[in-house]
PDB file of N, CA and C in Angstrom:
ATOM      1  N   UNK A   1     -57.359 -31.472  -2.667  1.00  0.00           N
ATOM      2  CA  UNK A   1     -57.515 -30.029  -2.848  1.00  0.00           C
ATOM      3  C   UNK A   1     -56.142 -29.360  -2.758  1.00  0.00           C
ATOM      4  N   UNK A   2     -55.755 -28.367  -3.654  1.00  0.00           N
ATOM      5  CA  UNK A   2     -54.703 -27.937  -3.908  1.00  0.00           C
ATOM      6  C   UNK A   2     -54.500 -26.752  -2.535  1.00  0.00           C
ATOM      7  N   UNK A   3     -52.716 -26.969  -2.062  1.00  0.00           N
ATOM      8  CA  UNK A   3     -53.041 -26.251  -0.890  1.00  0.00           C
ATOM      9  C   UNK A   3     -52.952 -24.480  -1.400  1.00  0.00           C
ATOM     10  N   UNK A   4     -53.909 -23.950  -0.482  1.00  0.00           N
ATOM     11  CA  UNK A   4     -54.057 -22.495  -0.234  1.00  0.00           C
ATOM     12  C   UNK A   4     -52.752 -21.077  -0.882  1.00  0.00           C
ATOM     13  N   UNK A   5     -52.571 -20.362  -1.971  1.00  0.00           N
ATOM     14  CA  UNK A   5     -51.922 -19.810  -2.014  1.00  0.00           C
ATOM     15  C   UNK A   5     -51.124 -18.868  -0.942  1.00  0.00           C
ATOM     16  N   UNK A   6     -49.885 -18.168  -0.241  1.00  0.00           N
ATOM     17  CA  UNK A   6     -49.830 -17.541   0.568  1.00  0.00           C
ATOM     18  C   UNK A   6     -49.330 -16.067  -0.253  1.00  0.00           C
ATOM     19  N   UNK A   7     -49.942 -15.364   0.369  1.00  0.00           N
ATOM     20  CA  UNK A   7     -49.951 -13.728  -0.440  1.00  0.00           C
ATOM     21  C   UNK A   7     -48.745 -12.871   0.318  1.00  0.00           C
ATOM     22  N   UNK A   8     -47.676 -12.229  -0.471  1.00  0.00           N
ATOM     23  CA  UNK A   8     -47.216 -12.008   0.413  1.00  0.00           C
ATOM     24  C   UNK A   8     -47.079 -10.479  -0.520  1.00  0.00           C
ATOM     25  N   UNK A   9     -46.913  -9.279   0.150  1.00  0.00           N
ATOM     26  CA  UNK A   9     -47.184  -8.013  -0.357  1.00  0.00           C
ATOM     27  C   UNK A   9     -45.354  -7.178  -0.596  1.00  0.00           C
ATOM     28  N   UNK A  10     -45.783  -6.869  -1.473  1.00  0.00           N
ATOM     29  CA  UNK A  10     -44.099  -6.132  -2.114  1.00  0.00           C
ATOM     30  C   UNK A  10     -43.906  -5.099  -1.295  1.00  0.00           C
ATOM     31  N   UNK A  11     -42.617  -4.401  -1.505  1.00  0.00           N
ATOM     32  CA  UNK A  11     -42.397  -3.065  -1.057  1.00  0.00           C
ATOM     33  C   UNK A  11     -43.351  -2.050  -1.523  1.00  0.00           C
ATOM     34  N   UNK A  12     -43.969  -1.595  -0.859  1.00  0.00           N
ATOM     35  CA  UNK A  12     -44.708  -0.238  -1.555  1.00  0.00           C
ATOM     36  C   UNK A  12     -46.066  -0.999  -2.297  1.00  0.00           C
ATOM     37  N   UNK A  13     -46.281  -1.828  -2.213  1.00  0.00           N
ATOM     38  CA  UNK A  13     -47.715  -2.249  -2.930  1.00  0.00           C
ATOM     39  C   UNK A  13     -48.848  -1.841  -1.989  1.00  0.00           C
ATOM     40  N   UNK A  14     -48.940  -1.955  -0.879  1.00  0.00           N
ATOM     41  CA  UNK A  14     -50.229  -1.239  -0.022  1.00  0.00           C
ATOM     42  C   UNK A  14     -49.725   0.326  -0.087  1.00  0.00           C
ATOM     43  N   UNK A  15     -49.238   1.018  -0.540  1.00  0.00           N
ATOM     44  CA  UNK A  15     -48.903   2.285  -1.133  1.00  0.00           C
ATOM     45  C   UNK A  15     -49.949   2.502  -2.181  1.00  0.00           C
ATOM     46  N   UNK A  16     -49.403   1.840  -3.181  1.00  0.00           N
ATOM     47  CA  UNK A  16     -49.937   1.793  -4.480  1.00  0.00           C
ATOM     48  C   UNK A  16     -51.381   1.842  -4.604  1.00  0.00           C
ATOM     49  N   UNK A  17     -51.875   0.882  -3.681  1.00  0.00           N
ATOM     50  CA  UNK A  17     -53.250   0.485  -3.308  1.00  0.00           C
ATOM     51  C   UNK A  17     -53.960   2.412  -3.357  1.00  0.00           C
ATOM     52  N   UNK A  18     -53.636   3.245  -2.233  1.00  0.00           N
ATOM     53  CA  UNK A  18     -54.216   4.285  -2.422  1.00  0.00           C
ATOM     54  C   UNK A  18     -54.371   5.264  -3.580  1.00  0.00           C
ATOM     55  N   UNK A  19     -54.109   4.772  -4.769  1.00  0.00           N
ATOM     56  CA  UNK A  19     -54.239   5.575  -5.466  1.00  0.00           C
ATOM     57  C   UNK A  19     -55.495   5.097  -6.457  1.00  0.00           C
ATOM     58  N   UNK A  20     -56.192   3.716  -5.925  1.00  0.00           N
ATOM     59  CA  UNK A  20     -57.095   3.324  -6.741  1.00  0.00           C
ATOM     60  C   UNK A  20     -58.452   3.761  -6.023  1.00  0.00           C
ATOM     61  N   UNK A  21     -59.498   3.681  -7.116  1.00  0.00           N
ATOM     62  CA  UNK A  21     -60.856   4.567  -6.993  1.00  0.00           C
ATOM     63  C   UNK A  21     -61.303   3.477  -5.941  1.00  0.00           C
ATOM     64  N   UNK A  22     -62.304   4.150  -5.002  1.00  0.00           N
ATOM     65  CA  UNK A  22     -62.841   3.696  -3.911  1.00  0.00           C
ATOM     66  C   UNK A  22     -63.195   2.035  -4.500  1.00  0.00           C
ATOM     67  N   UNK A  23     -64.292   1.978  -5.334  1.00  0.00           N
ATOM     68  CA  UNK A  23     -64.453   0.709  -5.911  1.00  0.00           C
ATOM     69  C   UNK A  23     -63.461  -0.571  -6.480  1.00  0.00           C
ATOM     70  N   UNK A  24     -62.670  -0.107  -6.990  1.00  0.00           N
ATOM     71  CA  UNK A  24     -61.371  -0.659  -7.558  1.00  0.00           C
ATOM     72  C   UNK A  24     -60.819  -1.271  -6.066  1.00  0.00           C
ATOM     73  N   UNK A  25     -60.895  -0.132  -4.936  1.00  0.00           N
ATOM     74  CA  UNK A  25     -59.990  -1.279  -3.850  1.00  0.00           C
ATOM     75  C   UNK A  25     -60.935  -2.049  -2.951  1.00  0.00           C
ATOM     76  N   UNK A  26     -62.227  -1.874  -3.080  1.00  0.00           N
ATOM     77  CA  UNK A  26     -63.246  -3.009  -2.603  1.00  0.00           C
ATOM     78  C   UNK A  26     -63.038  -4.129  -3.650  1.00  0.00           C
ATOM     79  N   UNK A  27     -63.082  -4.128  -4.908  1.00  0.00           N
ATOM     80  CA  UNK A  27     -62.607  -5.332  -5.850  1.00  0.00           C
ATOM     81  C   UNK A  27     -61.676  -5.648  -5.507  1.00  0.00           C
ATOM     82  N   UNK A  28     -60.297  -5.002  -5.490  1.00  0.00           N
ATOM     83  CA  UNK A  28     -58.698  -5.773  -5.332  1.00  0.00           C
ATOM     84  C   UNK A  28     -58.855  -6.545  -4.240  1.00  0.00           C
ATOM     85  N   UNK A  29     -59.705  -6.528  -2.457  1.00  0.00           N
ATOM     86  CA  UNK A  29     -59.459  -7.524  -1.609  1.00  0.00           C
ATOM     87  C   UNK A  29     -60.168  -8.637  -2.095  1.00  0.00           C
ATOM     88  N   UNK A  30     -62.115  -8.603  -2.829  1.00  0.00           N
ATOM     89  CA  UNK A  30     -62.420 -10.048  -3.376  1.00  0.00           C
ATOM     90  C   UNK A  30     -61.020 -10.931  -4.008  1.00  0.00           C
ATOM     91  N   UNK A  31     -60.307  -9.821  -4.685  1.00  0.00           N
ATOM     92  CA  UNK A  31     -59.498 -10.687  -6.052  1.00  0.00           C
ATOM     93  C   UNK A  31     -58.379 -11.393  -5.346  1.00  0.00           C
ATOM     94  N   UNK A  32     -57.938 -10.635  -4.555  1.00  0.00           N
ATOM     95  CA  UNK A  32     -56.862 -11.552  -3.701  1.00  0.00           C
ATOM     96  C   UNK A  32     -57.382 -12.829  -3.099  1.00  0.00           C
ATOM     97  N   UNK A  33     -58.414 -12.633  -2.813  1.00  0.00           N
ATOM     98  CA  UNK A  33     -59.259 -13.552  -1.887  1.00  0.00           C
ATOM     99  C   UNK A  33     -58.775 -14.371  -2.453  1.00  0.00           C
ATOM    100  N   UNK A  34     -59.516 -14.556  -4.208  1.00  0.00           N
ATOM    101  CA  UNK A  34     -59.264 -15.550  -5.356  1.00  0.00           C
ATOM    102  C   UNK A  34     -58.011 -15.774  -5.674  1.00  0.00           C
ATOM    103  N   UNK A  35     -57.221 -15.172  -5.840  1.00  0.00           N
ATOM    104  CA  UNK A  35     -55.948 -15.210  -6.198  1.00  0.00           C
ATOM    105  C   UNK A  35     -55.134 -16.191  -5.142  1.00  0.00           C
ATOM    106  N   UNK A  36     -55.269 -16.243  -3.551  1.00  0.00           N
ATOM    107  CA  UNK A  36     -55.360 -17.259  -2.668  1.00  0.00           C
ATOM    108  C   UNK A  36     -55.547 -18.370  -2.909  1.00  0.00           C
ATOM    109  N   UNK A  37     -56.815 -18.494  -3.647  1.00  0.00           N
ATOM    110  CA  UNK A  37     -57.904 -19.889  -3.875  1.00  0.00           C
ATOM    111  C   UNK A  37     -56.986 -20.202  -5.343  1.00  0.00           C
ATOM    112  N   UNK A  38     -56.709 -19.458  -5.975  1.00  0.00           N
ATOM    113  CA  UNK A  38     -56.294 -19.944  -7.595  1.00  0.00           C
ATOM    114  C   UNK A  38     -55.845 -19.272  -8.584  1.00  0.00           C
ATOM    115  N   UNK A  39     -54.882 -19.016  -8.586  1.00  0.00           N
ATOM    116  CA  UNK A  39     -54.201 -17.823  -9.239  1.00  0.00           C
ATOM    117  C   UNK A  39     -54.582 -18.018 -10.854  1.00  0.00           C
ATOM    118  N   UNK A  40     -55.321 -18.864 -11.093  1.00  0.00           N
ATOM    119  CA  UNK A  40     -55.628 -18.892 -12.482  1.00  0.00           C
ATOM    120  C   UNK A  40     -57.178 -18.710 -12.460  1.00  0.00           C
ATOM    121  N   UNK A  41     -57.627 -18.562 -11.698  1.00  0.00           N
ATOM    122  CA  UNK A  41     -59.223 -18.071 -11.718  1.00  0.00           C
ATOM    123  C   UNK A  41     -59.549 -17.196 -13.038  1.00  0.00           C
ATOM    124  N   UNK A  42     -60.637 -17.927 -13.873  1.00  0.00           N
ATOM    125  CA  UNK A  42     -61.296 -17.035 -14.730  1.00  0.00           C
ATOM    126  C   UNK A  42     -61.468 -15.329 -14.248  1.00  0.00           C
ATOM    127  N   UNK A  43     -62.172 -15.192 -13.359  1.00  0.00           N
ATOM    128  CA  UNK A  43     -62.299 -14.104 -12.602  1.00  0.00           C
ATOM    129  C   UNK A  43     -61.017 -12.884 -12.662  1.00  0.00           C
ATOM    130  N   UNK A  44     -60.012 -13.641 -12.683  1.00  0.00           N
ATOM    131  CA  UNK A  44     -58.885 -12.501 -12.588  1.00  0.00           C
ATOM    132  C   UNK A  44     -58.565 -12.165 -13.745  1.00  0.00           C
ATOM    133  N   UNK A  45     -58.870 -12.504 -14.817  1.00  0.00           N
ATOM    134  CA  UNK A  45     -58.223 -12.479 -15.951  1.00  0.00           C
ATOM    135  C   UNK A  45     -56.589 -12.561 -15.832  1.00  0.00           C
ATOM    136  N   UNK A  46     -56.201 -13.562 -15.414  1.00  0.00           N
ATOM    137  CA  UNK A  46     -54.714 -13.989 -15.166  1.00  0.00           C
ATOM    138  C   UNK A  46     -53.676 -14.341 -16.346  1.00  0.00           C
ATOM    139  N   UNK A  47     -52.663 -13.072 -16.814  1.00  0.00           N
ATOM    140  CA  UNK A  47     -51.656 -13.251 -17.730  1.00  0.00           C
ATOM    141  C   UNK A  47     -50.344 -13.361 -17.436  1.00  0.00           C
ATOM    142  N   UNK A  48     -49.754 -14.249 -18.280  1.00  0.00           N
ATOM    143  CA  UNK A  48     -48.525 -14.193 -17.873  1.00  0.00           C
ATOM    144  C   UNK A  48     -47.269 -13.302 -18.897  1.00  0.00           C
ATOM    145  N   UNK A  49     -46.184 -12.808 -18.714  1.00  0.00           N
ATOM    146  CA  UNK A  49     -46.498 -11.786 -19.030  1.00  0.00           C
ATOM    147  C   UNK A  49     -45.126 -11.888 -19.898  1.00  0.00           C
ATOM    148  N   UNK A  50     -45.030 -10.856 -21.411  1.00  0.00           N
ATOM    149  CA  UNK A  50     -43.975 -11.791 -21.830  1.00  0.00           C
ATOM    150  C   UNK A  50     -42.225 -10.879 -21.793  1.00  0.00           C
ATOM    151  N   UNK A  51     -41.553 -11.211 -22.172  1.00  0.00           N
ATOM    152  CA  UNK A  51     -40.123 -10.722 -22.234  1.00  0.00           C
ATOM    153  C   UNK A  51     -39.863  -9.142 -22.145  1.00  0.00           C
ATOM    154  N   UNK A  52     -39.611  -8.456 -22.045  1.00  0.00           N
ATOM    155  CA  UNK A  52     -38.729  -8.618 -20.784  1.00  0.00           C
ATOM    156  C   UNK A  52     -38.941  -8.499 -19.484  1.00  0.00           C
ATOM    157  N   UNK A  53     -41.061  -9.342 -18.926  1.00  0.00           N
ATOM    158  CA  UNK A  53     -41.271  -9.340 -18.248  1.00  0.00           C
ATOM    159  C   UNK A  53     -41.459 -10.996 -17.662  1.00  0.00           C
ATOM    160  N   UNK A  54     -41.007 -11.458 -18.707  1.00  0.00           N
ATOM    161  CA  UNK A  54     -40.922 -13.552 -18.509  1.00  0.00           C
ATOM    162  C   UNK A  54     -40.723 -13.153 -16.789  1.00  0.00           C
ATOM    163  N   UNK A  55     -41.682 -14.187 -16.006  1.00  0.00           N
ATOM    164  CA  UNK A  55     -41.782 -15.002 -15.005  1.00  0.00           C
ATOM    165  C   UNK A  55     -42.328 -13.906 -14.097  1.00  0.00           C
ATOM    166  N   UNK A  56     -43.403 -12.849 -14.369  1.00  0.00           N
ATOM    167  CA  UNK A  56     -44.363 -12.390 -13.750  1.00  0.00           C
ATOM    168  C   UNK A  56     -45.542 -12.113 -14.557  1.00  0.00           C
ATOM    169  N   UNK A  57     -46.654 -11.848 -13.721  1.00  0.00           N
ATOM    170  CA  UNK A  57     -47.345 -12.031 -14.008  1.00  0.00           C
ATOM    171  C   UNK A  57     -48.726 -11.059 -14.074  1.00  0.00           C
ATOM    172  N   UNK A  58     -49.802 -10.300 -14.126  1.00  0.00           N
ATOM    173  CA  UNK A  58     -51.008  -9.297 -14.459  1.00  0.00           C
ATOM    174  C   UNK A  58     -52.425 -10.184 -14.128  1.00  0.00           C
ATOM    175  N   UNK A  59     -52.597  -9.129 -13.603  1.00  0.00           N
ATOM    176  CA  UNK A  59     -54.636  -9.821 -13.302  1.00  0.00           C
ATOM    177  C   UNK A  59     -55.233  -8.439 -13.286  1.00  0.00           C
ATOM    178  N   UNK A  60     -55.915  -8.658 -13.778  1.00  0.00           N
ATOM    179  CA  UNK A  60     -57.265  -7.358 -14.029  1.00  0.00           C
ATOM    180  C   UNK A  60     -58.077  -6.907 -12.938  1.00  0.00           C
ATOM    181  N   UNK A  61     -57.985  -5.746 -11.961  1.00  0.00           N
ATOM    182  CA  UNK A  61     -59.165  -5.462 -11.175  1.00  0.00           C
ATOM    183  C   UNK A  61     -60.368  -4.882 -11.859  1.00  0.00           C
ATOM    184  N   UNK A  62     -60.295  -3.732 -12.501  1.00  0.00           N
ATOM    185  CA  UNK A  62     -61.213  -3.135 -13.777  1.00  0.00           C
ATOM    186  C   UNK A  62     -60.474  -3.055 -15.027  1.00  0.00           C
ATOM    187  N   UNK A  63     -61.495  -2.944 -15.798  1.00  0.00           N
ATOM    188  CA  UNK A  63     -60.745  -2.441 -16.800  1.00  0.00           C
ATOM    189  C   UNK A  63     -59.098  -1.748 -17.210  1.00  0.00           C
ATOM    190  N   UNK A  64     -59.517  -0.401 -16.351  1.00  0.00           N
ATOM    191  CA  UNK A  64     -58.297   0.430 -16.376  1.00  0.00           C
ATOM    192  C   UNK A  64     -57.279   0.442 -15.130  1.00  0.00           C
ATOM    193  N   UNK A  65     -57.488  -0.842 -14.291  1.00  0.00           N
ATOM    194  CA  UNK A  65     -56.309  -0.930 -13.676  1.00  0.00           C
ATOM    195  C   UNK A  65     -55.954  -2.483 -12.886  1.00  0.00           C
ATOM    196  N   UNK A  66     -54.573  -3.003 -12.824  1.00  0.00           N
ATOM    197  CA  UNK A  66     -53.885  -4.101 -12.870  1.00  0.00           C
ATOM    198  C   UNK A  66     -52.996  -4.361 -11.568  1.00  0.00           C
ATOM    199  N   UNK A  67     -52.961  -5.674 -11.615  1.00  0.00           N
ATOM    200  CA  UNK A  67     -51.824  -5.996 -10.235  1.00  0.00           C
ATOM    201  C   UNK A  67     -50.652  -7.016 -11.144  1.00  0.00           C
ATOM    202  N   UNK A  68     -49.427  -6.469 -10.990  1.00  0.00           N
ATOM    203  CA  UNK A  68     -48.306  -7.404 -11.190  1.00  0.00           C
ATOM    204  C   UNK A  68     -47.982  -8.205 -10.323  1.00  0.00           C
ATOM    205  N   UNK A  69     -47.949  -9.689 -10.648  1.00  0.00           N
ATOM    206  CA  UNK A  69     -47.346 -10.111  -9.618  1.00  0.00           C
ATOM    207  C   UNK A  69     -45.978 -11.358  -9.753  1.00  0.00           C
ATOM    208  N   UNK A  70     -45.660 -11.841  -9.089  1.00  0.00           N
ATOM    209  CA  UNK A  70     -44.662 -13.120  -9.164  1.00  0.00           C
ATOM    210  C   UNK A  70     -45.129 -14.398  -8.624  1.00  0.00           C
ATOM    211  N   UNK A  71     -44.300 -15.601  -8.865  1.00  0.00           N
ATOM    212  CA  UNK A  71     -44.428 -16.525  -7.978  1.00  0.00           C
ATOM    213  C   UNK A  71     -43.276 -16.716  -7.527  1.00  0.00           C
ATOM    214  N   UNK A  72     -43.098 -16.716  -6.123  1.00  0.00           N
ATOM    215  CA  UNK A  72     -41.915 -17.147  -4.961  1.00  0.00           C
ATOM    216  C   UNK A  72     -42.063 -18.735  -4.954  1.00  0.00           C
ATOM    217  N   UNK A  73     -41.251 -19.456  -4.100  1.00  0.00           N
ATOM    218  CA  UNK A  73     -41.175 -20.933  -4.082  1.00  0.00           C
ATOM    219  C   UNK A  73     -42.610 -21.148  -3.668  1.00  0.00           C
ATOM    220  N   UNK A  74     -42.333 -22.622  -4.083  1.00  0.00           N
ATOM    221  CA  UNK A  74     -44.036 -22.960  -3.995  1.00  0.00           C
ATOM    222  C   UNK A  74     -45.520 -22.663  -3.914  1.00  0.00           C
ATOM    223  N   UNK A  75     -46.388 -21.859  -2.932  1.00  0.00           N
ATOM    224  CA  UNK A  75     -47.542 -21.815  -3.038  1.00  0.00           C
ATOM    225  C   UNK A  75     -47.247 -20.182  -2.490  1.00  0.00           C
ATOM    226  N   UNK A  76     -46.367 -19.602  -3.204  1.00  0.00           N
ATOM    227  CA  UNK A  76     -45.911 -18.088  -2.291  1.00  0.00           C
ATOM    228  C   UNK A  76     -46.089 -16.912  -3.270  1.00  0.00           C
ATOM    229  N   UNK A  77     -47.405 -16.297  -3.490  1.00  0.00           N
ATOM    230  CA  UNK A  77     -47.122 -14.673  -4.607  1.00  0.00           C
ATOM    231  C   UNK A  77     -46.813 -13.506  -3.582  1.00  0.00           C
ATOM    232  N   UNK A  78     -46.301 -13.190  -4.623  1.00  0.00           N
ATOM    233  CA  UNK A  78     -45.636 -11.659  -4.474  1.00  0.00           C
ATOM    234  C   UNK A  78     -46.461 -11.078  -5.164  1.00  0.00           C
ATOM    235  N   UNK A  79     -47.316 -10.004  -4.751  1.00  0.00           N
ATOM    236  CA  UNK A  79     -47.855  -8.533  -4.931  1.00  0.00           C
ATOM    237  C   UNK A  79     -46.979  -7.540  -5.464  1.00  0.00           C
ATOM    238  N   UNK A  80     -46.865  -7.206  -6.540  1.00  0.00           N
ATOM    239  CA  UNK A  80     -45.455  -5.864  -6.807  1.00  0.00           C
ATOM    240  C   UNK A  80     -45.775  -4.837  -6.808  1.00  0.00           C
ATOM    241  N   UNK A  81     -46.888  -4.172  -7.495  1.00  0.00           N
ATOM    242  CA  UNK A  81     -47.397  -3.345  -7.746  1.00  0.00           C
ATOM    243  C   UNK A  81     -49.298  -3.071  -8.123  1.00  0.00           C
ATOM    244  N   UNK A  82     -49.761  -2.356  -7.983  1.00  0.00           N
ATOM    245  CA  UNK A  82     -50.690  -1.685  -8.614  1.00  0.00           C
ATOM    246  C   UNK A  82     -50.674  -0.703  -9.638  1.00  0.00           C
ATOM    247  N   UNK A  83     -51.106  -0.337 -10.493  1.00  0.00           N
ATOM    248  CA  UNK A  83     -51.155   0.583 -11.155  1.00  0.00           C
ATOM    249  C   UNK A  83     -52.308   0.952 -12.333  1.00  0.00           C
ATOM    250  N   UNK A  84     -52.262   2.087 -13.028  1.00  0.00           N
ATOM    251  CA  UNK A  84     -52.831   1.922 -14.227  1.00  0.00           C
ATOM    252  C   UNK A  84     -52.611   1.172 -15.221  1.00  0.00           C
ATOM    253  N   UNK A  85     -53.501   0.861 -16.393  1.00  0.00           N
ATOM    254  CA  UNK A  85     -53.090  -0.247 -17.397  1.00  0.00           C
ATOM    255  C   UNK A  85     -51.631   0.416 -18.553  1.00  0.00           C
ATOM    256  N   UNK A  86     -52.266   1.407 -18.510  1.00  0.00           N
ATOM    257  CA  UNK A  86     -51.107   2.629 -19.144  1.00  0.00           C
ATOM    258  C   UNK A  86     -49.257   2.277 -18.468  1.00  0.00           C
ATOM    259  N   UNK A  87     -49.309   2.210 -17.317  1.00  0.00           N
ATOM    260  CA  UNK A  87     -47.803   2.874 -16.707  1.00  0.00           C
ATOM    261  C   UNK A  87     -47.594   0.935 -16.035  1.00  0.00           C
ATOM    262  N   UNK A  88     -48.547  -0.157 -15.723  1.00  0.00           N
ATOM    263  CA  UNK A  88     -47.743  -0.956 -14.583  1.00  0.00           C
ATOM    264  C   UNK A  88     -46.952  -1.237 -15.438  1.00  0.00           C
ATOM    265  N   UNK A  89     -47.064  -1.539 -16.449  1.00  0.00           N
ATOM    266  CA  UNK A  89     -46.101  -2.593 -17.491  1.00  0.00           C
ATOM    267  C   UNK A  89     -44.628  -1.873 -17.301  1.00  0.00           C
ATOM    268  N   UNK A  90     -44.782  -0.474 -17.325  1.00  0.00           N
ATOM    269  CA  UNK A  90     -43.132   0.009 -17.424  1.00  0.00           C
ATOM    270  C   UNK A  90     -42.637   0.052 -15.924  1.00  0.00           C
ATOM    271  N   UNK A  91     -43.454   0.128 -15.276  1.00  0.00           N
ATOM    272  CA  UNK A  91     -42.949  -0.082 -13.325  1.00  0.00           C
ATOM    273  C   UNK A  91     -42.802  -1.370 -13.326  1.00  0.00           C
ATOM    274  N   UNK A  92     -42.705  -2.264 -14.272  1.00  0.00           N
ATOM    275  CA  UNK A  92     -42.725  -3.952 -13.141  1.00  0.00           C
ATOM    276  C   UNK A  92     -41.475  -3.750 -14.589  1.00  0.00           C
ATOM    277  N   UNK A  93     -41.207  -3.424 -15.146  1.00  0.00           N
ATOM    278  CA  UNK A  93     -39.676  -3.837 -15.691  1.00  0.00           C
ATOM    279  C   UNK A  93     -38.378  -3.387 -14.895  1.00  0.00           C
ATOM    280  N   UNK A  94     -39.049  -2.055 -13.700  1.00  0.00           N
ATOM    281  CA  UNK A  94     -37.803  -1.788 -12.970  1.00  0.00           C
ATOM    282  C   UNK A  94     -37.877  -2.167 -11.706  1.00  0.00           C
ATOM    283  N   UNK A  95     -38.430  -3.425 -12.043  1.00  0.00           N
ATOM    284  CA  UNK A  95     -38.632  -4.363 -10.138  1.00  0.00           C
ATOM    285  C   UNK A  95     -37.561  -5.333 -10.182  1.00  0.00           C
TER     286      UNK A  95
END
């Protein structure tokens, strides 16, 4: 069994967190849960993301809103942001 992802949270990402609808942040803790268990989980809809965002990465909480994230050495993500589907893409180019 593949070992356990460790989650580790960006500057300002439990910030970010408050700006999502009550429901949206009861989903984002299941998804981490998963994201722990398998960062490629069907469930997350897990993308990787391309130039000039090469070597991070997007998962879907609803529809209209997303978590960027990274991978640190080995079994280690980084959380960067939250946001809308509209605006994360241009906030994770100035991370």
């Amino acid at each position: 069994m593949p070992a356990r992802n460790e989650i580790v949270y960006g500057k300002g990402f439990l910030k970010d967190t408050n700006a999502l609808p009550k429901e949206a942040k009861q989903k984002l803790a299941w998804l981490i849960e998963i994201l722990a268990e398998n960062s490629l989980d069907s469930r997350l809809h897990t993308k990787p993301l391309e130039p000039p965002l090469k070597g991070k990465y997007s998962f879907r909480i609803t529809r209209d809103w997303r978590v960027g994230f990274k991978f640190l050495s080995g079994n280690h993500i980084q959380l960067l942001v939250v946001d809308h589907r509209s605006k994360i893409y241009r906030r994770m180019e100035r991370l």
